[in-house]
PDB file of N, CA and C in Angstrom:
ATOM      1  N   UNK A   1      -4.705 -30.008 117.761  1.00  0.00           N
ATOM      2  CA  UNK A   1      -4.127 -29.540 119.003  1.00  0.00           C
ATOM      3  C   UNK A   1      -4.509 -28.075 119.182  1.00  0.00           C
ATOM      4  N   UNK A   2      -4.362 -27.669 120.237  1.00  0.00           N
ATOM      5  CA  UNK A   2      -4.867 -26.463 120.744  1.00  0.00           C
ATOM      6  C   UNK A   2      -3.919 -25.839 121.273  1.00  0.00           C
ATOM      7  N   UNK A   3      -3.753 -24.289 121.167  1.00  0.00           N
ATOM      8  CA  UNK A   3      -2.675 -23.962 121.695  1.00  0.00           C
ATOM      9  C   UNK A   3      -3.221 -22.380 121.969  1.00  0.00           C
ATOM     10  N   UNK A   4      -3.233 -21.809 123.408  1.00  0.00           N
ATOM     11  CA  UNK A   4      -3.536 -20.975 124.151  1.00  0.00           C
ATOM     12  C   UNK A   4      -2.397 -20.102 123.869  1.00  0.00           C
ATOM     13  N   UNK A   5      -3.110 -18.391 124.536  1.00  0.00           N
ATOM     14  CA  UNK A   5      -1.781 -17.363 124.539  1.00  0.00           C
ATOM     15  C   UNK A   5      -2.533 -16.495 125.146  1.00  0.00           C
ATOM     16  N   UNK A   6      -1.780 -16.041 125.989  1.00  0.00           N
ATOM     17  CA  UNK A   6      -2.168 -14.609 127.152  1.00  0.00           C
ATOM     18  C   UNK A   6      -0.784 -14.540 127.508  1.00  0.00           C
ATOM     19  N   UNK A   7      -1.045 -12.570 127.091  1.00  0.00           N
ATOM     20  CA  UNK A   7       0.226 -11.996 127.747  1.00  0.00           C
ATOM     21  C   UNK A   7       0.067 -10.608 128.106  1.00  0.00           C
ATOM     22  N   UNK A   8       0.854  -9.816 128.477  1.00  0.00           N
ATOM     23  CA  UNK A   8       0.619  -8.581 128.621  1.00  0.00           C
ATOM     24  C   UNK A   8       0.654  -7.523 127.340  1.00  0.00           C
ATOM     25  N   UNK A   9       0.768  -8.026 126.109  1.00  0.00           N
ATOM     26  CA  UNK A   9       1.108  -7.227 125.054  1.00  0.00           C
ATOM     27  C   UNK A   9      -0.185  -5.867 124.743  1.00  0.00           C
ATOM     28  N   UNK A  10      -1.039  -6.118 125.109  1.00  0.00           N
ATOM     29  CA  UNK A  10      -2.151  -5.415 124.499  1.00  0.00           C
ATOM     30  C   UNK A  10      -2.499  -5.803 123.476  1.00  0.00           C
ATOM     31  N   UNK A  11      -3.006  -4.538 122.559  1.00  0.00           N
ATOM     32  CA  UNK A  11      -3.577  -4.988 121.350  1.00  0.00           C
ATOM     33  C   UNK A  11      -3.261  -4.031 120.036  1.00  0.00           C
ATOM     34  N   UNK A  12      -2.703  -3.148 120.866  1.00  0.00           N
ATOM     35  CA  UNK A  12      -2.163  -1.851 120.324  1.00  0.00           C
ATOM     36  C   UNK A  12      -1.188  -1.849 118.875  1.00  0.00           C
ATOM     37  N   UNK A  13      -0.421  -2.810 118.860  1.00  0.00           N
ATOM     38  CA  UNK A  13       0.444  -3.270 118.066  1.00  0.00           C
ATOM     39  C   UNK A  13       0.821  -4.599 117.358  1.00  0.00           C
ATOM     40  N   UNK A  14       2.179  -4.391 117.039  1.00  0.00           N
ATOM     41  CA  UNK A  14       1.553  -6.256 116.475  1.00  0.00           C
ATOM     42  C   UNK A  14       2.271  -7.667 117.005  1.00  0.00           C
ATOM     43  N   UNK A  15       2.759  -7.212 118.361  1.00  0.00           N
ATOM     44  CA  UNK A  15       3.114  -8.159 119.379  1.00  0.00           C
ATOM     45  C   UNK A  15       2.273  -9.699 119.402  1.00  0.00           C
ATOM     46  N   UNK A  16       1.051  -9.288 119.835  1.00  0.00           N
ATOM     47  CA  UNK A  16       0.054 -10.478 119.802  1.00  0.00           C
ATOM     48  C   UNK A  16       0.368 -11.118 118.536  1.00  0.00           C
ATOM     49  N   UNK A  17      -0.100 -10.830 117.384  1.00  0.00           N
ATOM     50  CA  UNK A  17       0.015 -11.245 116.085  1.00  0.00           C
ATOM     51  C   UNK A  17       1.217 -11.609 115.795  1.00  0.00           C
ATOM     52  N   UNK A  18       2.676 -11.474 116.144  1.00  0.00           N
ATOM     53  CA  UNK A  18       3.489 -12.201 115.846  1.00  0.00           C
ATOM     54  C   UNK A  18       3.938 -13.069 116.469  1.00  0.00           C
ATOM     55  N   UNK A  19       3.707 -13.182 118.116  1.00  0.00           N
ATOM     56  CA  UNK A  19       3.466 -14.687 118.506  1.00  0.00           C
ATOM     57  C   UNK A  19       1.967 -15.511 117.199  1.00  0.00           C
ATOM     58  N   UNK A  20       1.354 -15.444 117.526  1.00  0.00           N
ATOM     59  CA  UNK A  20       0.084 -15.801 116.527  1.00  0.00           C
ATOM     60  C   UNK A  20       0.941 -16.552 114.971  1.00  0.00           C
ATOM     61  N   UNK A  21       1.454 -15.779 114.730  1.00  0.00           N
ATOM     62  CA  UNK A  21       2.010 -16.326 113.261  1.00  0.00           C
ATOM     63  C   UNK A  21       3.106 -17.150 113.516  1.00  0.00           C
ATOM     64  N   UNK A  22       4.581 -17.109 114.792  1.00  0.00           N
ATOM     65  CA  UNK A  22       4.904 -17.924 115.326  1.00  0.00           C
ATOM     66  C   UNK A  22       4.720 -19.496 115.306  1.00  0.00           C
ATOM     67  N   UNK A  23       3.862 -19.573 115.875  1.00  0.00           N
ATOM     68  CA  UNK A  23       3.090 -20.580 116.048  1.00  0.00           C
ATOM     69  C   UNK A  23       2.622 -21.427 115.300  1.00  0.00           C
ATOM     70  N   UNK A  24       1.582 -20.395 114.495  1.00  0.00           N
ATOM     71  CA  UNK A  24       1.208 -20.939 113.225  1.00  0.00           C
ATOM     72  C   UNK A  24       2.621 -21.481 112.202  1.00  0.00           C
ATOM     73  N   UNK A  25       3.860 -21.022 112.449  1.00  0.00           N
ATOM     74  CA  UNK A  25       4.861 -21.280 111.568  1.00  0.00           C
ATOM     75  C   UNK A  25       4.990 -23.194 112.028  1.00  0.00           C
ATOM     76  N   UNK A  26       5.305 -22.817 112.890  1.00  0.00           N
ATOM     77  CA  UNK A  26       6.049 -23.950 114.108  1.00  0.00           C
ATOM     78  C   UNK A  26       4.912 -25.449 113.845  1.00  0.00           C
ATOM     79  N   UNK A  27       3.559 -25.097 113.903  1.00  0.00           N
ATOM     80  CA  UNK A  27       2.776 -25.932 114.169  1.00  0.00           C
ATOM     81  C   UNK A  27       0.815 -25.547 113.453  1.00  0.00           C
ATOM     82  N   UNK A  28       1.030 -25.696 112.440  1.00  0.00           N
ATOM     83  CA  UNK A  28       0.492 -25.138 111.208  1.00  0.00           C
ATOM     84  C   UNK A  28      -1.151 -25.742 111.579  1.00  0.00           C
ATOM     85  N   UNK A  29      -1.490 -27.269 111.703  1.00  0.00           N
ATOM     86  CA  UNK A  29      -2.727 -27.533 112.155  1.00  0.00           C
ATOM     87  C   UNK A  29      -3.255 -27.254 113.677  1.00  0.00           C
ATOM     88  N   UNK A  30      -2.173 -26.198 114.558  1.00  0.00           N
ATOM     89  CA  UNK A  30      -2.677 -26.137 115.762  1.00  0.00           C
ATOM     90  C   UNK A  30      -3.641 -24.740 115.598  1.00  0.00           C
ATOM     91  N   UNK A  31      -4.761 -25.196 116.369  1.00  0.00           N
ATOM     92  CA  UNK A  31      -5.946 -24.364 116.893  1.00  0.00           C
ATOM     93  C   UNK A  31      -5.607 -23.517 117.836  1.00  0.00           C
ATOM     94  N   UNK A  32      -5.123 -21.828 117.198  1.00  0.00           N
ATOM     95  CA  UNK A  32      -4.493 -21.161 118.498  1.00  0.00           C
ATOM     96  C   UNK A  32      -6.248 -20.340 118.652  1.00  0.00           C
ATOM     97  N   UNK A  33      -5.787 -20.079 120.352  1.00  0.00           N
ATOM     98  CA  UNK A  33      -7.328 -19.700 120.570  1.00  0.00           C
ATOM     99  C   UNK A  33      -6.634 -18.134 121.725  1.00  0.00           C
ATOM    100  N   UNK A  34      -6.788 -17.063 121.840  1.00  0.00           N
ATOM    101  CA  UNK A  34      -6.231 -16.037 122.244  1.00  0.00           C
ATOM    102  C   UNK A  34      -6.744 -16.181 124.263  1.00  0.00           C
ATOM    103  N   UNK A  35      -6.261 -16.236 125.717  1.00  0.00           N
ATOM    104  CA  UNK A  35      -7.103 -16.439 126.422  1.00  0.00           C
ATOM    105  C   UNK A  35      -6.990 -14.429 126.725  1.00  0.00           C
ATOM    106  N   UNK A  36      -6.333 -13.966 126.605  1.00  0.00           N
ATOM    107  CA  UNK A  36      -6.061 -12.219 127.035  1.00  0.00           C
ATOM    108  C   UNK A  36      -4.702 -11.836 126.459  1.00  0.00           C
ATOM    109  N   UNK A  37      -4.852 -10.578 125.948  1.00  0.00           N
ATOM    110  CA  UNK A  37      -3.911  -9.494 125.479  1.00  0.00           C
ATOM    111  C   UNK A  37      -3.503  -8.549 126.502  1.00  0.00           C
ATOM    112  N   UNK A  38      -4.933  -8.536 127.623  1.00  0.00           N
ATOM    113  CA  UNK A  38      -5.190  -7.458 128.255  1.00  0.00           C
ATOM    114  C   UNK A  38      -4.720  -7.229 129.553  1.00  0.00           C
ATOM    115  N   UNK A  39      -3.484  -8.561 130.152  1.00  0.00           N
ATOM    116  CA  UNK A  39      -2.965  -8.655 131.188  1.00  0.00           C
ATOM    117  C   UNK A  39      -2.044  -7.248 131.585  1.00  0.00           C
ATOM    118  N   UNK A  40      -2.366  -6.419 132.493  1.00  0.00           N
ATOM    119  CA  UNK A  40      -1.828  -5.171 132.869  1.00  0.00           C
ATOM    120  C   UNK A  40      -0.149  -5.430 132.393  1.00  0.00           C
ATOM    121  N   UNK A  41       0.298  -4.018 132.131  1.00  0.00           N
ATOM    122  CA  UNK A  41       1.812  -4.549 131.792  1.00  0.00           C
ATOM    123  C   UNK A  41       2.645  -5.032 133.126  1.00  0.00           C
ATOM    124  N   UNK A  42       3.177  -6.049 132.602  1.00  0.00           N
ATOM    125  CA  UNK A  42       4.211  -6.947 133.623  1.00  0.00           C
ATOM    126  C   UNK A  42       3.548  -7.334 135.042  1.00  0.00           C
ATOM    127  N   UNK A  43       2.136  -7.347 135.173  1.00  0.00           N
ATOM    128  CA  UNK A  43       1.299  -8.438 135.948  1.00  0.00           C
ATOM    129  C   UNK A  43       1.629  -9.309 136.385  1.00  0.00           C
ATOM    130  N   UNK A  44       2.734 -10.023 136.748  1.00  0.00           N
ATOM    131  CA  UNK A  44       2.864 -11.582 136.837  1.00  0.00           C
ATOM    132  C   UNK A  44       1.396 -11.736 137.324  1.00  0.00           C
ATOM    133  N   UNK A  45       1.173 -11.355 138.629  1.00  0.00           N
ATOM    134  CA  UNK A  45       0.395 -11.958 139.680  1.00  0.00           C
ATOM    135  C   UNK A  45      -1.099 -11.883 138.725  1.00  0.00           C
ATOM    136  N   UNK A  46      -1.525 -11.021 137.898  1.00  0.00           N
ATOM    137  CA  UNK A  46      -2.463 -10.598 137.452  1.00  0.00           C
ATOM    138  C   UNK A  46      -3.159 -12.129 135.962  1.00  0.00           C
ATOM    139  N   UNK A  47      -1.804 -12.197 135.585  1.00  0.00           N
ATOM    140  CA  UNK A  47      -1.851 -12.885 134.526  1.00  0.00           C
ATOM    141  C   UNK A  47      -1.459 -14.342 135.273  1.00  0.00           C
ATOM    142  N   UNK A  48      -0.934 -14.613 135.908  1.00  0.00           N
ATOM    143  CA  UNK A  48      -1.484 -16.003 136.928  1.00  0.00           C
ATOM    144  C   UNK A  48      -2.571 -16.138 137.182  1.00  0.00           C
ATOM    145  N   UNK A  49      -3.342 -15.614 138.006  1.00  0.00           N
ATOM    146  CA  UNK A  49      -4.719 -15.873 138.168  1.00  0.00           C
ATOM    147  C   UNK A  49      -5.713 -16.047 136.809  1.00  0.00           C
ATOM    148  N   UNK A  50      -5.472 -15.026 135.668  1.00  0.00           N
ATOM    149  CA  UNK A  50      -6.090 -15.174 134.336  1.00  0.00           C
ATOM    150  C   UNK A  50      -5.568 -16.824 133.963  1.00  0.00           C
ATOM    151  N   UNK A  51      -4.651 -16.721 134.179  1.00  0.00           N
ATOM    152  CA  UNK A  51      -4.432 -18.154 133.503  1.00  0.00           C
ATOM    153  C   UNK A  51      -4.793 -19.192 134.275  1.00  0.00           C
ATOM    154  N   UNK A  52      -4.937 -19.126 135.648  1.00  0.00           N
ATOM    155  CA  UNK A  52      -5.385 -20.148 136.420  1.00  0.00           C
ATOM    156  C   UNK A  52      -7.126 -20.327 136.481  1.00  0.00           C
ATOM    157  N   UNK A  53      -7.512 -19.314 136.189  1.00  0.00           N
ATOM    158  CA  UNK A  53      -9.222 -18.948 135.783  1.00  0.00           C
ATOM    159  C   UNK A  53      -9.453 -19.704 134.765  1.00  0.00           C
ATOM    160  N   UNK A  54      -8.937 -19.550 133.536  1.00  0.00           N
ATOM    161  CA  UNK A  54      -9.415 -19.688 132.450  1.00  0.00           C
ATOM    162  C   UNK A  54      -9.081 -21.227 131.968  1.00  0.00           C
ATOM    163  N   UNK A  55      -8.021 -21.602 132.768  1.00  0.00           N
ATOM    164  CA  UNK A  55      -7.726 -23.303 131.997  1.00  0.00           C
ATOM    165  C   UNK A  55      -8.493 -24.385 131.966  1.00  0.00           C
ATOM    166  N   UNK A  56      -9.529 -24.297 133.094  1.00  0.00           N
ATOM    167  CA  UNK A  56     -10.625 -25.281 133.006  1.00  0.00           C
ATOM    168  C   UNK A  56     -11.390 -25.436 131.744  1.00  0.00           C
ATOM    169  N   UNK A  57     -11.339 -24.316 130.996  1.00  0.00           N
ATOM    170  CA  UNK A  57     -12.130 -24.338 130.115  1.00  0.00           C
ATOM    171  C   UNK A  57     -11.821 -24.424 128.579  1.00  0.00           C
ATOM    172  N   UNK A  58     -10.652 -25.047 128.695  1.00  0.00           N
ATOM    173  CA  UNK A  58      -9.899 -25.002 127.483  1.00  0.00           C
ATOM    174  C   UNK A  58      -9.549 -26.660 127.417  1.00  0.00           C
ATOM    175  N   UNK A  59      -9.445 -26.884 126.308  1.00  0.00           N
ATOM    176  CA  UNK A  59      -9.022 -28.375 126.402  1.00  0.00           C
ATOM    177  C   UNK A  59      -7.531 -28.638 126.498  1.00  0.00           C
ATOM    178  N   UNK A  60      -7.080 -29.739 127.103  1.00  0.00           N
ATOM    179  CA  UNK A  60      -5.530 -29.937 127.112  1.00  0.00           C
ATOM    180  C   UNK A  60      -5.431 -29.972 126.286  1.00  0.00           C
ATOM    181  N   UNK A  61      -3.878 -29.220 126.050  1.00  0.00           N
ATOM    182  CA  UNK A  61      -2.857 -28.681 124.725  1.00  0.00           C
ATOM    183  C   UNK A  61      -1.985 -27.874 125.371  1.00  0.00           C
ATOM    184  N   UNK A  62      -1.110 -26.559 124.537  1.00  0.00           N
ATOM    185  CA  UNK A  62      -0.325 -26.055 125.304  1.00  0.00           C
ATOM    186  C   UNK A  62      -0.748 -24.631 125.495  1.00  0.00           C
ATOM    187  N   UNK A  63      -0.504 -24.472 126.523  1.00  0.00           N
ATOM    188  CA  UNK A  63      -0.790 -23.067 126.634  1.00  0.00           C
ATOM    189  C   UNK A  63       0.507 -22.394 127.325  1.00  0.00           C
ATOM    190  N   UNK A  64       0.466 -21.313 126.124  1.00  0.00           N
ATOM    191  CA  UNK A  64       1.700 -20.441 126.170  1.00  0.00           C
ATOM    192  C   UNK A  64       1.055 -18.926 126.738  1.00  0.00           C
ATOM    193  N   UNK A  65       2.078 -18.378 128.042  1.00  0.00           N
ATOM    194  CA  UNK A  65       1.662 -17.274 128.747  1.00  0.00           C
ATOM    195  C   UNK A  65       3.115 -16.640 128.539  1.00  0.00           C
ATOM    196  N   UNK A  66       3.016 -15.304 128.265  1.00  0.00           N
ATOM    197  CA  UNK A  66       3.817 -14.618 128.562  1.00  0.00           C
ATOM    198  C   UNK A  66       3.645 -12.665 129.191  1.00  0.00           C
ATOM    199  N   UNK A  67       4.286 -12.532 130.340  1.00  0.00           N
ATOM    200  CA  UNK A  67       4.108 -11.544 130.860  1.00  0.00           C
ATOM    201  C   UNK A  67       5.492 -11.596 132.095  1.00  0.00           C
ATOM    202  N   UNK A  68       6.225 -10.673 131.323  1.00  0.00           N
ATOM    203  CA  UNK A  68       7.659 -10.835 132.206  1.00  0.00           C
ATOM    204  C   UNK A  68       8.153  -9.525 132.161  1.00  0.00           C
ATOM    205  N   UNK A  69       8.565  -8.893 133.464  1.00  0.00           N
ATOM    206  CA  UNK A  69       9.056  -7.497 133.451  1.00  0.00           C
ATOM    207  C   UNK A  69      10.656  -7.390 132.570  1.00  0.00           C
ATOM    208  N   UNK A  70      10.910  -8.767 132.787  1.00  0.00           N
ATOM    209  CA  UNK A  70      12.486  -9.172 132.358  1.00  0.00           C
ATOM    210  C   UNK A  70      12.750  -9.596 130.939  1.00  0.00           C
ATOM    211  N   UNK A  71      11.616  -9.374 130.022  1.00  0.00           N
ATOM    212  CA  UNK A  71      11.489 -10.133 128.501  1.00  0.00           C
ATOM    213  C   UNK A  71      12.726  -9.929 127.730  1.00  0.00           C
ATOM    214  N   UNK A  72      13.041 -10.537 127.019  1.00  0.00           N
ATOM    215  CA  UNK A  72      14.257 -10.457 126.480  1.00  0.00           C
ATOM    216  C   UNK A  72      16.067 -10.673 127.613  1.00  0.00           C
ATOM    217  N   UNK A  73      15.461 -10.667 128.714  1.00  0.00           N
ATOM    218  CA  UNK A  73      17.192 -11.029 129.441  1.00  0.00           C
ATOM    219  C   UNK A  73      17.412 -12.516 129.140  1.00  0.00           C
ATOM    220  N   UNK A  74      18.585 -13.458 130.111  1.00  0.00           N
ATOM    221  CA  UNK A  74      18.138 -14.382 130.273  1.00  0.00           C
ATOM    222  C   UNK A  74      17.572 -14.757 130.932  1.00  0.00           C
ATOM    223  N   UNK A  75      16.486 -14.024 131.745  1.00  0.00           N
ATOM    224  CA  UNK A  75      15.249 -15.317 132.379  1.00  0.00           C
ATOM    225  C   UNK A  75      15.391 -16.378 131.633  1.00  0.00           C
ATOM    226  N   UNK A  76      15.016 -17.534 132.298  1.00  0.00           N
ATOM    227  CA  UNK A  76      14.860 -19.021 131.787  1.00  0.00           C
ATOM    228  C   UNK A  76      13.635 -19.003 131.536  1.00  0.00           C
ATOM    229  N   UNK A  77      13.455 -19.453 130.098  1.00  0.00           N
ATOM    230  CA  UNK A  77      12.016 -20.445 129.814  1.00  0.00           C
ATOM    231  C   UNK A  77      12.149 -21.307 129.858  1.00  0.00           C
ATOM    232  N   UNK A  78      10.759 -22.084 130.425  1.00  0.00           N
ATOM    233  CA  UNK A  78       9.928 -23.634 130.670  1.00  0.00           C
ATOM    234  C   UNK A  78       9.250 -24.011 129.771  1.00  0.00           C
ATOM    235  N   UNK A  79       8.871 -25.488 129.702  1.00  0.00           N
ATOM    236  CA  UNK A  79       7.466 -26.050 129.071  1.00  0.00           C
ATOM    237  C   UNK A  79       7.533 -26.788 130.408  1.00  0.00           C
ATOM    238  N   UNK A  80       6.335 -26.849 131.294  1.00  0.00           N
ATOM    239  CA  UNK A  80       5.633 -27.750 132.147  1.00  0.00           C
ATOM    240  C   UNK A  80       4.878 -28.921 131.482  1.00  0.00           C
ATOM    241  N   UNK A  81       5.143 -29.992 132.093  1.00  0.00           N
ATOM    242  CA  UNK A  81       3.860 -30.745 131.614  1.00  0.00           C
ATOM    243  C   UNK A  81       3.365 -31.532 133.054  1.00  0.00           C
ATOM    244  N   UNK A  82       1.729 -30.685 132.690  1.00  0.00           N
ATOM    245  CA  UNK A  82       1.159 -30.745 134.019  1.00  0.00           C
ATOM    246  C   UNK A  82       0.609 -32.545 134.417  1.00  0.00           C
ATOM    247  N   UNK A  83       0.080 -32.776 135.577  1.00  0.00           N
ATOM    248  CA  UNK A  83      -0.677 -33.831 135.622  1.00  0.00           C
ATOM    249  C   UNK A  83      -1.758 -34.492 134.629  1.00  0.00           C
ATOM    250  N   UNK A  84      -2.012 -33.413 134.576  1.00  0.00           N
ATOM    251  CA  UNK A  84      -3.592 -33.668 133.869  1.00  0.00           C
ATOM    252  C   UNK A  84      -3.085 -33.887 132.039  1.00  0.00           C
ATOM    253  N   UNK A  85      -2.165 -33.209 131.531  1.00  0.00           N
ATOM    254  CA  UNK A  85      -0.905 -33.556 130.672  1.00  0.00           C
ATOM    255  C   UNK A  85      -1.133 -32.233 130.009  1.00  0.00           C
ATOM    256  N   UNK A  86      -1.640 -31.045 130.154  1.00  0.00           N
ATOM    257  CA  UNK A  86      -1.633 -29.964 129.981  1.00  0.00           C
ATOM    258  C   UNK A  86      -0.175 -29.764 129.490  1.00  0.00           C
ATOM    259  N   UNK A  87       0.710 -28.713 128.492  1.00  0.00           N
ATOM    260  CA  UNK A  87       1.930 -28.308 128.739  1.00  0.00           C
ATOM    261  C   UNK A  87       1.725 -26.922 128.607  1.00  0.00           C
ATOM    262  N   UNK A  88       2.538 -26.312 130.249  1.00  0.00           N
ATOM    263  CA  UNK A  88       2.177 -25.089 130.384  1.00  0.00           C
ATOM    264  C   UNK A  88       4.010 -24.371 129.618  1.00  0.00           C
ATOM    265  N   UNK A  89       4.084 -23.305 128.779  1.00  0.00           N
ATOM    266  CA  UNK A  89       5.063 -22.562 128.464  1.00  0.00           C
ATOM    267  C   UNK A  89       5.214 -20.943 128.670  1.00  0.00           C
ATOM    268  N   UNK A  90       6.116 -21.017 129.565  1.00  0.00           N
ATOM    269  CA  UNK A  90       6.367 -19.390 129.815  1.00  0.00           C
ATOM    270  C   UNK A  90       7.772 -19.295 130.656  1.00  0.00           C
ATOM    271  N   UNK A  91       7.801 -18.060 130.927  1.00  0.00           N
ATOM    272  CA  UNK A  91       8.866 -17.400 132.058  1.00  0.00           C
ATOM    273  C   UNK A  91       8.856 -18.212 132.854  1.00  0.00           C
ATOM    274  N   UNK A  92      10.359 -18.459 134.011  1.00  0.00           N
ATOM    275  CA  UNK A  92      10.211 -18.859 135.463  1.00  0.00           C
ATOM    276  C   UNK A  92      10.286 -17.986 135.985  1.00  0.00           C
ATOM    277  N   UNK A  93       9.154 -17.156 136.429  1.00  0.00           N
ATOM    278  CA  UNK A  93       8.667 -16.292 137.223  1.00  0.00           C
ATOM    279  C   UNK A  93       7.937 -16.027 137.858  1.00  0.00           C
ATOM    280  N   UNK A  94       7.035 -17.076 138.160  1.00  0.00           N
ATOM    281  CA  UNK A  94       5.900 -17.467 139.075  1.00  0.00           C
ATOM    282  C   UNK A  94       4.803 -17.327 137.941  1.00  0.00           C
ATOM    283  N   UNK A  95       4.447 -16.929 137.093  1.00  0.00           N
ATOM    284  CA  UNK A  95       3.552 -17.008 136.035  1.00  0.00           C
ATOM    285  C   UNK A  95       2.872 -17.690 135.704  1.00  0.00           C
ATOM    286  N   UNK A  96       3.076 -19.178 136.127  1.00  0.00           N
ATOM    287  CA  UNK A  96       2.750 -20.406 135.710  1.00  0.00           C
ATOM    288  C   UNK A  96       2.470 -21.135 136.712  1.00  0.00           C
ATOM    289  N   UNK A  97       2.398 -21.163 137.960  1.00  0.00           N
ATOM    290  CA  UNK A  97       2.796 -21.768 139.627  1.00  0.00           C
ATOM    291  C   UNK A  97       0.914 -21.765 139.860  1.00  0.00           C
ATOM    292  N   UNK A  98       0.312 -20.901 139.575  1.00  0.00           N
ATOM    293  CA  UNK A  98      -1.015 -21.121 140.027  1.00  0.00           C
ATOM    294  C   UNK A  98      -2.076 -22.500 138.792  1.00  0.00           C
ATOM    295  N   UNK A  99      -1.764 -21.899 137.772  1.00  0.00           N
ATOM    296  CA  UNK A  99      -1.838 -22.814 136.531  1.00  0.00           C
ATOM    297  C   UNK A  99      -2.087 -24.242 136.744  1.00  0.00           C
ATOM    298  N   UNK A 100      -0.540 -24.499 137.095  1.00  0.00           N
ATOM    299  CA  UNK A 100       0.221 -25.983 136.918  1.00  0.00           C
ATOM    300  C   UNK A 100      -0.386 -26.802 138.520  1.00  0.00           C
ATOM    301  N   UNK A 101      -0.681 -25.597 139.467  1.00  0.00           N
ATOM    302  CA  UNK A 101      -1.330 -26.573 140.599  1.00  0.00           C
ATOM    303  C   UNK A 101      -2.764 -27.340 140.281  1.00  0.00           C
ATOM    304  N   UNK A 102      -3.492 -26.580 139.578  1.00  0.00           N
ATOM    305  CA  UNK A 102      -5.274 -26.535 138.843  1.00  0.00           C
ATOM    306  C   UNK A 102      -5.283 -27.506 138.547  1.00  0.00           C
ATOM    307  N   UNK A 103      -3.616 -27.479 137.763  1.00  0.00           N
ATOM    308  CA  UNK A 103      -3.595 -28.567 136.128  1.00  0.00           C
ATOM    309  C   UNK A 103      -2.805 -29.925 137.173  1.00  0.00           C
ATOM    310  N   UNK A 104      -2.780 -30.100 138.519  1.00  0.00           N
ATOM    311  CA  UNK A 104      -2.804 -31.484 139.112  1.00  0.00           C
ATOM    312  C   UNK A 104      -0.925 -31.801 139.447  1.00  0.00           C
ATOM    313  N   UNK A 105      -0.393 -30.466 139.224  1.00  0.00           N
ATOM    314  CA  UNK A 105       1.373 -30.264 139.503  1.00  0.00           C
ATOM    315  C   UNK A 105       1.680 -30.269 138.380  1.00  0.00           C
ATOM    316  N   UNK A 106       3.169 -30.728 138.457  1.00  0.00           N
ATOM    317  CA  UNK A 106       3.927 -30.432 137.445  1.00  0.00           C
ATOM    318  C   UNK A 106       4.795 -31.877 137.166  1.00  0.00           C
ATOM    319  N   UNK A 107       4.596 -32.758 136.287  1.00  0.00           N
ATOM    320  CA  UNK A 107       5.213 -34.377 136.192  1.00  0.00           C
ATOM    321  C   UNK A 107       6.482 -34.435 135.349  1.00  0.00           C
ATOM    322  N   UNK A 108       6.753 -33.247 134.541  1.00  0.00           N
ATOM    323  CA  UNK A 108       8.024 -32.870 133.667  1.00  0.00           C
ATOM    324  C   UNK A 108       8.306 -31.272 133.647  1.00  0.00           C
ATOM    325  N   UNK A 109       9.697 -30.656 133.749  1.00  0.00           N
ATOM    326  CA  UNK A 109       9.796 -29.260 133.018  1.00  0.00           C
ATOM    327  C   UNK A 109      11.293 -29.330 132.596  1.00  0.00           C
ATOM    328  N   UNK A 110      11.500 -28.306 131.620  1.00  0.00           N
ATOM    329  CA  UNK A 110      11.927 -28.675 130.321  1.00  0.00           C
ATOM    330  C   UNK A 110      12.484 -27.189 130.122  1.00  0.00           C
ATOM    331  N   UNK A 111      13.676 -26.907 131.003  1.00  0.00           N
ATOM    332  CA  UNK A 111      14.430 -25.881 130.446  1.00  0.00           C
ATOM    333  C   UNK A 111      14.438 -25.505 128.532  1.00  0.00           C
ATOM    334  N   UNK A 112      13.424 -24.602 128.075  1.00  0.00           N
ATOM    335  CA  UNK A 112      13.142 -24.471 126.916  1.00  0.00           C
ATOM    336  C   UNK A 112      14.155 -23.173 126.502  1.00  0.00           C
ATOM    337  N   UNK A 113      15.021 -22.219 127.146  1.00  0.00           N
ATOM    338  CA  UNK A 113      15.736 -21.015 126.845  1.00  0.00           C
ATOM    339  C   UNK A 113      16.184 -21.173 125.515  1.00  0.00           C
ATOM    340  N   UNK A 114      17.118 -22.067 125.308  1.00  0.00           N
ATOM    341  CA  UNK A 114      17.825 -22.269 124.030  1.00  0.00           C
ATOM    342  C   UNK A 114      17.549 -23.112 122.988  1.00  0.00           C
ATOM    343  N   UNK A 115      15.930 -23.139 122.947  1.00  0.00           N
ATOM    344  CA  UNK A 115      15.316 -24.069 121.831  1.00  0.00           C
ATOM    345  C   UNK A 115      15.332 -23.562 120.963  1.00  0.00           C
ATOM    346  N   UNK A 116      15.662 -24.220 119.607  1.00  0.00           N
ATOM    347  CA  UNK A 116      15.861 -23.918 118.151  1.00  0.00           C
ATOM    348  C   UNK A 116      14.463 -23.155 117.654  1.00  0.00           C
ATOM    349  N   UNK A 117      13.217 -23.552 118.446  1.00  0.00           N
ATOM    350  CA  UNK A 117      11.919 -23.156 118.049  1.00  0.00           C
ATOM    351  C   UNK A 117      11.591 -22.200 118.890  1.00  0.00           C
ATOM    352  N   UNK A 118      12.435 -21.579 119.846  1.00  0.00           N
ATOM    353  CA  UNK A 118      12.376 -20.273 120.537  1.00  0.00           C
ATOM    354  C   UNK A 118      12.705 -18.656 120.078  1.00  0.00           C
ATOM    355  N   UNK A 119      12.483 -18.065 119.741  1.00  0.00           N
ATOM    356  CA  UNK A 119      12.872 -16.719 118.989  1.00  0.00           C
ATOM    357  C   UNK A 119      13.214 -15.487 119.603  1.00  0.00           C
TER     358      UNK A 119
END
């Protein structure tokens, strides 16, 4: 399985890398593949389009975006699962809305806020 990540973190620190190890905790044979670090800070609109660019070219799996001016409140997190069976995970903040149209709508979503595998 494959599992995507673009967010606004940069590269500066070790943000990226601890989603990265995350992941790797959670789901040990998944193939994480990085799509941007470099999404301007709190971009929604910026890091939508990156993510709506780049999904063609990735194979279905999940791809996790994060870039939220609101990180840490309760904003609600999602897992989408798109048409095409893509599962998109991030903020409900429009972040994901250009994505999930590419990826053929949205056929399930999955209030994820209070998942045991959420941190």
């Amino acid at each position: 399985m494959i599992v995507t990540l673009l967010t606004d973190y940069g590269s500066d620190d070790e943000f990226a890398g601890v989603c990265r190890g995350v992941i790797a905790g959670i789901a040990p044979d998944a193939q994480i593949v990085d799509i941007t670090h470099g999404v301007p800070r709190h971009g929604i609109r910026e890091g939508a389009l990156a993510l709506r660019n780049a999904l063609p070219y990735f194979p279905v799996g999940v791809h996790v975006a994060i870039v939220d001016p609101q990180v840490g409140t309760e904003r609600r997190a999602v897992a989408l699962r798109c048409a095409d069976d893509r599962v998109l995970v991030g903020p409900d903040n429009g972040l994901l809305s250009l994505a999930w149209e590419r990826a053929g709508g949205v056929v399930e979503a999955v209030d994820i806020t209070r998942s045991p595998f959420r941190l």
